[in-house]
PDB file of N, CA and C in Angstrom:
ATOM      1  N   UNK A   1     161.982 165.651  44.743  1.00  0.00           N
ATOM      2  CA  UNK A   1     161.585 164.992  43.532  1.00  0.00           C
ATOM      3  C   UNK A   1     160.413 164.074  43.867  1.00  0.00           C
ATOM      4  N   UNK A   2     159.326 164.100  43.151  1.00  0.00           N
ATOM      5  CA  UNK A   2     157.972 163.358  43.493  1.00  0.00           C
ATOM      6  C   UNK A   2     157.417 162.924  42.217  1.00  0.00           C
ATOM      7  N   UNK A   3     156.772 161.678  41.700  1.00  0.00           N
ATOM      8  CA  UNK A   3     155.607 161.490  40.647  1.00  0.00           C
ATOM      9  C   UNK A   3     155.095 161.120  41.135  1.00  0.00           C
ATOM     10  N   UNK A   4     154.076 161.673  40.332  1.00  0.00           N
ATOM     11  CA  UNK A   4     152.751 160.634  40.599  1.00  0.00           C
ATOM     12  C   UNK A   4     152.063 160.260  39.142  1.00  0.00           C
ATOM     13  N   UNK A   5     150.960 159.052  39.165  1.00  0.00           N
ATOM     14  CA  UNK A   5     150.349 158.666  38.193  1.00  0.00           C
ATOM     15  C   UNK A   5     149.017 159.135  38.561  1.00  0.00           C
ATOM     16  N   UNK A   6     148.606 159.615  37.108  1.00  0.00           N
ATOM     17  CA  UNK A   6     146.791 159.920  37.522  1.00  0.00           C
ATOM     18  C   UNK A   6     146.026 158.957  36.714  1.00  0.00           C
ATOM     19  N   UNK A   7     145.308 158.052  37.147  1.00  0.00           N
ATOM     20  CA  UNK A   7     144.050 157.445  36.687  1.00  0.00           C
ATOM     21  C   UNK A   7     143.023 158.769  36.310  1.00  0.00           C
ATOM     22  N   UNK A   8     142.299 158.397  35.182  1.00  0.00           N
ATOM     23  CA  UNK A   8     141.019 159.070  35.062  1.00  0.00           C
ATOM     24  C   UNK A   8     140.367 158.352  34.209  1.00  0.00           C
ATOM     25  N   UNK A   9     138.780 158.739  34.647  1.00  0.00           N
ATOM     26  CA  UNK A   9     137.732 157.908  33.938  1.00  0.00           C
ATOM     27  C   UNK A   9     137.574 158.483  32.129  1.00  0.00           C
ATOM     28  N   UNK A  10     137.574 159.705  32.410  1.00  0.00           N
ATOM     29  CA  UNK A  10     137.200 160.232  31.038  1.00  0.00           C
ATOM     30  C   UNK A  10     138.724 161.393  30.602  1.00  0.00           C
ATOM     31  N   UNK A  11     138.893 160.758  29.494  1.00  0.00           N
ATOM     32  CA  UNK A  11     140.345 161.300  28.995  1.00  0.00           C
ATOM     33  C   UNK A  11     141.516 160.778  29.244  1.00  0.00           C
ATOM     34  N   UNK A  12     142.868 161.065  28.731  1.00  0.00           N
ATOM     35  CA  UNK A  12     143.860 160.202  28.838  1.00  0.00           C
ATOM     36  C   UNK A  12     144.756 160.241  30.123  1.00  0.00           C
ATOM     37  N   UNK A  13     145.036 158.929  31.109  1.00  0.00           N
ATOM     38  CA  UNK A  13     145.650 159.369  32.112  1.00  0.00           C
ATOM     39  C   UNK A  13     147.311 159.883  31.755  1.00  0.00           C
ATOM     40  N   UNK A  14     147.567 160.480  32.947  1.00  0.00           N
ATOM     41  CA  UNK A  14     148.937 161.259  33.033  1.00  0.00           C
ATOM     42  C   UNK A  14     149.685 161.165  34.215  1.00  0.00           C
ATOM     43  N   UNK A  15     150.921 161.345  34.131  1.00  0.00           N
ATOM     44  CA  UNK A  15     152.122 161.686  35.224  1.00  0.00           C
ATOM     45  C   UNK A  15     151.854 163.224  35.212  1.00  0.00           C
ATOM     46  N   UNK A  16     152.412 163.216  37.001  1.00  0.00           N
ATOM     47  CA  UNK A  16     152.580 164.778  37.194  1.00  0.00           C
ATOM     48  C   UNK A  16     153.862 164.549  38.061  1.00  0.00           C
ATOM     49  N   UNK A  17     155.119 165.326  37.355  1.00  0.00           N
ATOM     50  CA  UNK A  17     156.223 165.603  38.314  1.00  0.00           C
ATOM     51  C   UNK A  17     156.488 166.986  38.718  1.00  0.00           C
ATOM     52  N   UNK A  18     156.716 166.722  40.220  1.00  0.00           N
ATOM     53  CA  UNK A  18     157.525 168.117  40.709  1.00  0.00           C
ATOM     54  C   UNK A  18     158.831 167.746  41.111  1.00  0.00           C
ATOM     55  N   UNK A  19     159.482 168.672  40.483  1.00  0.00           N
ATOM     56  CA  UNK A  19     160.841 168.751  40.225  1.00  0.00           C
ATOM     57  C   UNK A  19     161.634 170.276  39.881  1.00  0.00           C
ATOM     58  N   UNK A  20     162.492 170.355  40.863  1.00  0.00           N
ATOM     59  CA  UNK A  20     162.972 171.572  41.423  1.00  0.00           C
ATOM     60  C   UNK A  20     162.321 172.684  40.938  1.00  0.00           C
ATOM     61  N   UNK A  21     161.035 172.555  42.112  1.00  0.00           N
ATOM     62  CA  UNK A  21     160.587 173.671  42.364  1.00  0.00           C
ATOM     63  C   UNK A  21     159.453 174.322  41.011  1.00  0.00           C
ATOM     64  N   UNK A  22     158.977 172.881  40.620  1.00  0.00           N
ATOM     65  CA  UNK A  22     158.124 172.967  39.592  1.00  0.00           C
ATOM     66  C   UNK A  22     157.235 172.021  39.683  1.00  0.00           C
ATOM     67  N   UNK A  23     155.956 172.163  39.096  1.00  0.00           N
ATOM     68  CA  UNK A  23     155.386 170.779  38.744  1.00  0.00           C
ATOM     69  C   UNK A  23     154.841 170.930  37.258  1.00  0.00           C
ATOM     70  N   UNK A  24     154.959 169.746  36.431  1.00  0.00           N
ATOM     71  CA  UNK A  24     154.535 169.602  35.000  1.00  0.00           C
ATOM     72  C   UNK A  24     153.781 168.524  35.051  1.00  0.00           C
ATOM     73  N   UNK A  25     152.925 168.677  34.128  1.00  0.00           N
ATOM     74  CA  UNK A  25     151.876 167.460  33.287  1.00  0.00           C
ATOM     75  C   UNK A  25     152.490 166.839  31.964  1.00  0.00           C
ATOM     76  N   UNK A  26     152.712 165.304  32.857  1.00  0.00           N
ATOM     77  CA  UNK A  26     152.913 164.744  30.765  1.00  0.00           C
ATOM     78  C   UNK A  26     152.159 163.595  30.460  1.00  0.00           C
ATOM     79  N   UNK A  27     151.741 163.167  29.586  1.00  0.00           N
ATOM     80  CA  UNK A  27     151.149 161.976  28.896  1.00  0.00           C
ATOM     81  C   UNK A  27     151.780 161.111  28.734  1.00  0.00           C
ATOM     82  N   UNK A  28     153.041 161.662  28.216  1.00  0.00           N
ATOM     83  CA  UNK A  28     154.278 160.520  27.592  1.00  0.00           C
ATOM     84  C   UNK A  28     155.237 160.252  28.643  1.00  0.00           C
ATOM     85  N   UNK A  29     155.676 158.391  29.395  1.00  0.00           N
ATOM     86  CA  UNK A  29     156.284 157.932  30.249  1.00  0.00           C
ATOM     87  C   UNK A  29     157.805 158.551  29.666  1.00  0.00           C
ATOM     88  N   UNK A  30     157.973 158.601  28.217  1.00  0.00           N
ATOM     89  CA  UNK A  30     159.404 158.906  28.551  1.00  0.00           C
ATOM     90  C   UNK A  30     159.818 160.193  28.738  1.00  0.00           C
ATOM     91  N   UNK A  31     158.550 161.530  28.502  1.00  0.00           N
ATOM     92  CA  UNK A  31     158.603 162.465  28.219  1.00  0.00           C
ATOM     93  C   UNK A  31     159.183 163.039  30.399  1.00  0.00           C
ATOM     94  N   UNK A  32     158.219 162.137  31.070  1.00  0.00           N
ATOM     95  CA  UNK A  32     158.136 162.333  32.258  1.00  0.00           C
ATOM     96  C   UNK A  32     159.621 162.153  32.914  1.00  0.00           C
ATOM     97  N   UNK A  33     160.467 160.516  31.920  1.00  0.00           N
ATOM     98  CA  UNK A  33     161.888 160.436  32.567  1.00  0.00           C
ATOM     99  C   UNK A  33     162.365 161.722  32.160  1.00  0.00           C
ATOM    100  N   UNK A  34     162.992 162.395  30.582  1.00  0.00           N
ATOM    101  CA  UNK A  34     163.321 162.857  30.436  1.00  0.00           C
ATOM    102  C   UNK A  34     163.397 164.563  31.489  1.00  0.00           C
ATOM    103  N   UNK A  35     162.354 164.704  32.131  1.00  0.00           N
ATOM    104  CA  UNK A  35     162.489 165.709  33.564  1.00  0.00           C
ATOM    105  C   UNK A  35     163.834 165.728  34.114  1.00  0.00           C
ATOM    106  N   UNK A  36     164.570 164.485  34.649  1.00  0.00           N
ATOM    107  CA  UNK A  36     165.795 164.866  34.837  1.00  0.00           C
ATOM    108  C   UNK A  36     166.946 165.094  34.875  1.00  0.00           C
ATOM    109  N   UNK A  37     166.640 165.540  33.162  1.00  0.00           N
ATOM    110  CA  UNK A  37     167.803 165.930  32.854  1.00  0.00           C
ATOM    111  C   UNK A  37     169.353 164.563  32.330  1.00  0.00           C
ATOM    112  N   UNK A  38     170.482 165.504  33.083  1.00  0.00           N
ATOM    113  CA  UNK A  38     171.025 164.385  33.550  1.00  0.00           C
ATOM    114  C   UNK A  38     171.178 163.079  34.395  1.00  0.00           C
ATOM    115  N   UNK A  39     170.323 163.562  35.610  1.00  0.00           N
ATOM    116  CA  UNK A  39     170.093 162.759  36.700  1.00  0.00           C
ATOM    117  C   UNK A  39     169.020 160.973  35.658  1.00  0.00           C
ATOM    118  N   UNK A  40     169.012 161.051  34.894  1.00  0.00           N
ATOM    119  CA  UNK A  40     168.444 160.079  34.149  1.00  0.00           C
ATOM    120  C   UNK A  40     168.863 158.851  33.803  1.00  0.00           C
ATOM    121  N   UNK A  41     170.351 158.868  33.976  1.00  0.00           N
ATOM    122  CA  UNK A  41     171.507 157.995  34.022  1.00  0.00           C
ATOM    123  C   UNK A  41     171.880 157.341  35.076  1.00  0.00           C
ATOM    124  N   UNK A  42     171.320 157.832  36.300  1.00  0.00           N
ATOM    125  CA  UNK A  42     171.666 157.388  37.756  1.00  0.00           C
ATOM    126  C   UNK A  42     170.907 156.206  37.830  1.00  0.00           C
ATOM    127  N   UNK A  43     171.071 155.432  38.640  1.00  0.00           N
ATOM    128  CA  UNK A  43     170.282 154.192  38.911  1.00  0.00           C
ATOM    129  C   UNK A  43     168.645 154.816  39.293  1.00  0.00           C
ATOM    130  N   UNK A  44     168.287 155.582  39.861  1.00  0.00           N
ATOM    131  CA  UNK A  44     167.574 156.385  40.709  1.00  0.00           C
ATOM    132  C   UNK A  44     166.571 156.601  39.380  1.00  0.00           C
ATOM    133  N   UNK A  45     167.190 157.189  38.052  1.00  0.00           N
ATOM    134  CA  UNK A  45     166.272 157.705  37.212  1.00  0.00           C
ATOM    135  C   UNK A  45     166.304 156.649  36.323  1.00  0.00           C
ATOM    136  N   UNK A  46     167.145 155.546  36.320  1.00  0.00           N
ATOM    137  CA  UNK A  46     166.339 154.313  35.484  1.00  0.00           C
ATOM    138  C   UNK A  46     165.408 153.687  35.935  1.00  0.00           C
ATOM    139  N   UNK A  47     165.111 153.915  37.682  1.00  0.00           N
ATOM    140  CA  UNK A  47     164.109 153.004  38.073  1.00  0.00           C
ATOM    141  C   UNK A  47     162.651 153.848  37.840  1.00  0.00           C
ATOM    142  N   UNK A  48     162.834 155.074  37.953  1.00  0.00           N
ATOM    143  CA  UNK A  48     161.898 155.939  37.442  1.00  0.00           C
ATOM    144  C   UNK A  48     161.067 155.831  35.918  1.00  0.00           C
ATOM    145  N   UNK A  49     162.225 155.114  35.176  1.00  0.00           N
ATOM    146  CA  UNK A  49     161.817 155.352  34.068  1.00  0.00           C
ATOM    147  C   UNK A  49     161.113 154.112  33.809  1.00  0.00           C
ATOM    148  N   UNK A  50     161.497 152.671  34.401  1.00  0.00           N
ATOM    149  CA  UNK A  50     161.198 151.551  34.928  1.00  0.00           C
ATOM    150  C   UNK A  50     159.399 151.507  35.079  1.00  0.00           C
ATOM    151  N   UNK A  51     159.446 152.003  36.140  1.00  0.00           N
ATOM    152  CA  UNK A  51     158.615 152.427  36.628  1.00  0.00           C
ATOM    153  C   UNK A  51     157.043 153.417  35.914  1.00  0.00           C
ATOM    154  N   UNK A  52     157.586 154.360  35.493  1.00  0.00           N
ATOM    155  CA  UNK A  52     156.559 154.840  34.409  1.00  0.00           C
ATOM    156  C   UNK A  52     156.003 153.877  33.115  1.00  0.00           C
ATOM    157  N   UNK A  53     157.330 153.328  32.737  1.00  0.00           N
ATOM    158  CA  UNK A  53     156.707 152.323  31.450  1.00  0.00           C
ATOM    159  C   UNK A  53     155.791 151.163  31.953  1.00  0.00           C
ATOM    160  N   UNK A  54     156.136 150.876  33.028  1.00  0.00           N
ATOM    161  CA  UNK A  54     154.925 149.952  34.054  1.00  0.00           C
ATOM    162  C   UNK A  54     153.682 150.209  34.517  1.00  0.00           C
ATOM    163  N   UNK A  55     153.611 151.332  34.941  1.00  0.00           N
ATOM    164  CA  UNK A  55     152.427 152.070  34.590  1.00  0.00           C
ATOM    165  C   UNK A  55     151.627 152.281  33.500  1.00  0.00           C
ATOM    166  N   UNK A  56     152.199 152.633  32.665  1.00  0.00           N
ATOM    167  CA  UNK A  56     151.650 153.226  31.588  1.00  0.00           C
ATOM    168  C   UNK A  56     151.311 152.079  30.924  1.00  0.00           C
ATOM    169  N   UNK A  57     151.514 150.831  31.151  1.00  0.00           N
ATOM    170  CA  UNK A  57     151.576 149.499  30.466  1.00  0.00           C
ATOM    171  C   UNK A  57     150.575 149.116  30.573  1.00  0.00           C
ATOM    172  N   UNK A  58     150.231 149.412  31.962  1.00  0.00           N
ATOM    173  CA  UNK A  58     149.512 148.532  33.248  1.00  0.00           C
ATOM    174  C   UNK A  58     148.020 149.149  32.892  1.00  0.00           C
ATOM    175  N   UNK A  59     148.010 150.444  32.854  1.00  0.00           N
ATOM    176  CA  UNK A  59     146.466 151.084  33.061  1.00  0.00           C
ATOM    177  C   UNK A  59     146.329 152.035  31.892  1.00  0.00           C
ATOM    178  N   UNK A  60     147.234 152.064  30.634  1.00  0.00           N
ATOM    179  CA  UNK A  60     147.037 153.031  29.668  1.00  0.00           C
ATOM    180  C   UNK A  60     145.868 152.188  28.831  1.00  0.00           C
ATOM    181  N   UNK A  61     145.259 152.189  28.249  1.00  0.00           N
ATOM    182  CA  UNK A  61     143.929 151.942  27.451  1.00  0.00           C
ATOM    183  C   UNK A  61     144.270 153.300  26.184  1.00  0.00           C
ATOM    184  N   UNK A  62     143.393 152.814  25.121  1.00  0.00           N
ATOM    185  CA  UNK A  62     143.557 153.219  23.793  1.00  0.00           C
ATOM    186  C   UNK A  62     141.544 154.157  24.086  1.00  0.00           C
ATOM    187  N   UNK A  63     141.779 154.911  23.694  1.00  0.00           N
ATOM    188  CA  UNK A  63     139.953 155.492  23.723  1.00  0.00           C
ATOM    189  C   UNK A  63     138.982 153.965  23.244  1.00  0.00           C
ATOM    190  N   UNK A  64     139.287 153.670  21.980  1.00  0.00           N
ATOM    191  CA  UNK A  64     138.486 152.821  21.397  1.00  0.00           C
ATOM    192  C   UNK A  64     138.002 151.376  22.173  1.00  0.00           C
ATOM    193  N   UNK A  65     139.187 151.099  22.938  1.00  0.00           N
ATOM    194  CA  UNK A  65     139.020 150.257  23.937  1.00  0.00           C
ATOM    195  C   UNK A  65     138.287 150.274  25.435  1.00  0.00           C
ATOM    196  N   UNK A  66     138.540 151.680  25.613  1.00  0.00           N
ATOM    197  CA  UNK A  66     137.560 152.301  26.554  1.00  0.00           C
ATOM    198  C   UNK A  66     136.433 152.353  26.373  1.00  0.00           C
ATOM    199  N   UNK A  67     135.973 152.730  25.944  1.00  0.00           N
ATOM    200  CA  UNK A  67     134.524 153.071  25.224  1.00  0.00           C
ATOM    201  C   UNK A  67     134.046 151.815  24.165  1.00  0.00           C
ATOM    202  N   UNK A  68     134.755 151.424  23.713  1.00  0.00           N
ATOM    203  CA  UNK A  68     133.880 150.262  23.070  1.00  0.00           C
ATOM    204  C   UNK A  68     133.341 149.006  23.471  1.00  0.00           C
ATOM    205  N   UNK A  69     133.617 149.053  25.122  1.00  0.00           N
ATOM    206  CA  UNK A  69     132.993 148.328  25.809  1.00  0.00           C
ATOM    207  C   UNK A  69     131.670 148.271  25.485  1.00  0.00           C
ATOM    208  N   UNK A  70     130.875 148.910  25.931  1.00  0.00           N
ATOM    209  CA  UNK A  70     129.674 149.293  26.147  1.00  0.00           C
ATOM    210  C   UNK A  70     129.042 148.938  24.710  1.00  0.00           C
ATOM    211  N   UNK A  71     130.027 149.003  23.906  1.00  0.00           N
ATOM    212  CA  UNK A  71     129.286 148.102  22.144  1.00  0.00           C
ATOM    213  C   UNK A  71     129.155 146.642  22.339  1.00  0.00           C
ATOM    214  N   UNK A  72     129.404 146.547  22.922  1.00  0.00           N
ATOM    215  CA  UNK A  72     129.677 144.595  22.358  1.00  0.00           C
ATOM    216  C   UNK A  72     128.798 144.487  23.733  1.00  0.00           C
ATOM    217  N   UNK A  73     128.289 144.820  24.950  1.00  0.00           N
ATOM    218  CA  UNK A  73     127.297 144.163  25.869  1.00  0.00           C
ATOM    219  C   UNK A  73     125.766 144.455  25.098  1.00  0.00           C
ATOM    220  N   UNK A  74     125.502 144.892  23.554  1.00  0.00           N
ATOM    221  CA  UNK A  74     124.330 145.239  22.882  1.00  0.00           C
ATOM    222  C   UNK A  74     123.630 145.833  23.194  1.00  0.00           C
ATOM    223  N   UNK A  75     124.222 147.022  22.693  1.00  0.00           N
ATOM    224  CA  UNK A  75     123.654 148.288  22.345  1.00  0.00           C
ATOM    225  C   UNK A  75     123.195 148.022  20.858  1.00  0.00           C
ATOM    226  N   UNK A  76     122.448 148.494  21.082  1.00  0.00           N
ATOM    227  CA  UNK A  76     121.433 148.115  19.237  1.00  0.00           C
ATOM    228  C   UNK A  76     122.079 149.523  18.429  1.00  0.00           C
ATOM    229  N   UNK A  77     122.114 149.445  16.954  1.00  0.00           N
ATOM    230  CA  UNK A  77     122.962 150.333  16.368  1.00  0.00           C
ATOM    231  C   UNK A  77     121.551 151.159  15.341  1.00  0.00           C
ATOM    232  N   UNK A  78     120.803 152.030  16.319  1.00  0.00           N
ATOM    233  CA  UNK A  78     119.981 152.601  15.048  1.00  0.00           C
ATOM    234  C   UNK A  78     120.085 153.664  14.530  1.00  0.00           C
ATOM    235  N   UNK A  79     121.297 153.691  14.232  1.00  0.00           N
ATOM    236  CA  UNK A  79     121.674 154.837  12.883  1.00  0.00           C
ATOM    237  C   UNK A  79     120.994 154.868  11.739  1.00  0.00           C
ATOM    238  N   UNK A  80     121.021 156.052  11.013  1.00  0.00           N
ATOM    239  CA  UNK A  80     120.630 155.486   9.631  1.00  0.00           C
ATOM    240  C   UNK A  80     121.395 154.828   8.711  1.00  0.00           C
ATOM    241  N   UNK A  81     122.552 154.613   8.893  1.00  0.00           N
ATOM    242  CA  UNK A  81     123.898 154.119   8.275  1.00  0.00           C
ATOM    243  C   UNK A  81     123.596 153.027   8.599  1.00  0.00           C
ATOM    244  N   UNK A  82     122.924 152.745   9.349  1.00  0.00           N
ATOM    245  CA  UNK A  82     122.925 150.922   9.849  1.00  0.00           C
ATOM    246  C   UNK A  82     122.553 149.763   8.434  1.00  0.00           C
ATOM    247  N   UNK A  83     122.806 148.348   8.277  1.00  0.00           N
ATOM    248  CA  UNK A  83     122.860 148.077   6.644  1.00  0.00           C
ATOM    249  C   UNK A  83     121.617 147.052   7.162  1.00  0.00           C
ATOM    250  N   UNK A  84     121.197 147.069   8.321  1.00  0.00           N
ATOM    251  CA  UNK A  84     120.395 145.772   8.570  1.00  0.00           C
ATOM    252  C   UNK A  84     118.802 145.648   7.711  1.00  0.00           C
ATOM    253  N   UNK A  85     118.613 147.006   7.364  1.00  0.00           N
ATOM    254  CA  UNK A  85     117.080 147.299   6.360  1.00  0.00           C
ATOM    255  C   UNK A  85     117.335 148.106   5.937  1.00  0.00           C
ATOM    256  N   UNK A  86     116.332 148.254   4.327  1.00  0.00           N
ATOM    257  CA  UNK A  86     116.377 149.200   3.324  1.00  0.00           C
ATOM    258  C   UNK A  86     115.672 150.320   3.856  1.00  0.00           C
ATOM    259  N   UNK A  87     115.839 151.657   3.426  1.00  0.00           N
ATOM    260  CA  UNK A  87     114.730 152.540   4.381  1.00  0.00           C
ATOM    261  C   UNK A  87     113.733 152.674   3.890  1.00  0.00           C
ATOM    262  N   UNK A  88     113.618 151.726   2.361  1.00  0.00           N
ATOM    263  CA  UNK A  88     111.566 152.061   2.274  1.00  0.00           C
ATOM    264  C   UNK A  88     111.239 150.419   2.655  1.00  0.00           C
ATOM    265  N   UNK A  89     111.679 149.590   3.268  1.00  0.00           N
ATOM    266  CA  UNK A  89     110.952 148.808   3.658  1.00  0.00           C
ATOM    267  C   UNK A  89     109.470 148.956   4.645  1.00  0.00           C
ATOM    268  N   UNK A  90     109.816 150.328   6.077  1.00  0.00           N
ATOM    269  CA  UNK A  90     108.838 150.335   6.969  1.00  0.00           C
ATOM    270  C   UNK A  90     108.475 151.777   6.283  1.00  0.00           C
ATOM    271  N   UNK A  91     107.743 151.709   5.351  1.00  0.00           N
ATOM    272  CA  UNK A  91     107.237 152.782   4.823  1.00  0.00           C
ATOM    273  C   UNK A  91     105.639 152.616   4.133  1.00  0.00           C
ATOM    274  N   UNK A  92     105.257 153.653   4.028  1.00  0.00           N
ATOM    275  CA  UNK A  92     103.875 153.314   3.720  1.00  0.00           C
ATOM    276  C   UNK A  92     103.230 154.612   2.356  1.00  0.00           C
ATOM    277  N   UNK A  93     103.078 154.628   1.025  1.00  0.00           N
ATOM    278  CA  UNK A  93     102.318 154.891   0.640  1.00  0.00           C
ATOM    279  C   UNK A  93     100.935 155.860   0.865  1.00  0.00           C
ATOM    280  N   UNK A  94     100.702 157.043   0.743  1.00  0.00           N
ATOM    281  CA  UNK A  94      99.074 157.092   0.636  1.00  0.00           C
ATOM    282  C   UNK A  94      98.869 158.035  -0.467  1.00  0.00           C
ATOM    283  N   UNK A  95      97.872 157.471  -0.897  1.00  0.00           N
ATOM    284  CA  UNK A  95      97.619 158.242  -2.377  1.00  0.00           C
ATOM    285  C   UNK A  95      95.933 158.870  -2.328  1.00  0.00           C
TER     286      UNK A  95
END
């Protein structure tokens, strides 16, 4: 029986357990306890489960929080959606 936690820069991190004679990918800490089964009840798989929600606590980030860093150190927003000017203000006429 082994987990591990994966950090990653881009996309959501995950647990990977191998467990008899398998290994699976999950996202979800409880999805990862639920692996064993019964053994989940043992002291062994509450600390597991302990353990994942600590993780997942610790280094899970929301996308928006990830990435919206990089908004707020000013990045200028020049969309056209932007409300800061009308769009015929920098415009010019020729007749």
């Amino acid at each position: 029986m082994r987990y591990e936690y994966h950090r990653v820069r881009e996309g959501p991190n995950y647990f990977v357990s191998y467990y008899k004679h398998s290994s699976r990918l999950h996202y979800d800490p409880k999805d990862t306890w639920r692996t064993l089964g019964v053994a989940k009840f043992t002291d062994t798989g509450k600390a597991l489960k302990e353990w994942c929600l600590e993780m997942y606590d610790q280094y899970s980030l929301t996308q928006i929080e990830k990435w919206g860093k990089n908004n707020e150190e000013g990045r200028v927003d020049t969309s056209f959606a932007s409300d800061d000017e009308s769009p015929t203000d920098n415009t010019k006429m020729v007749t």
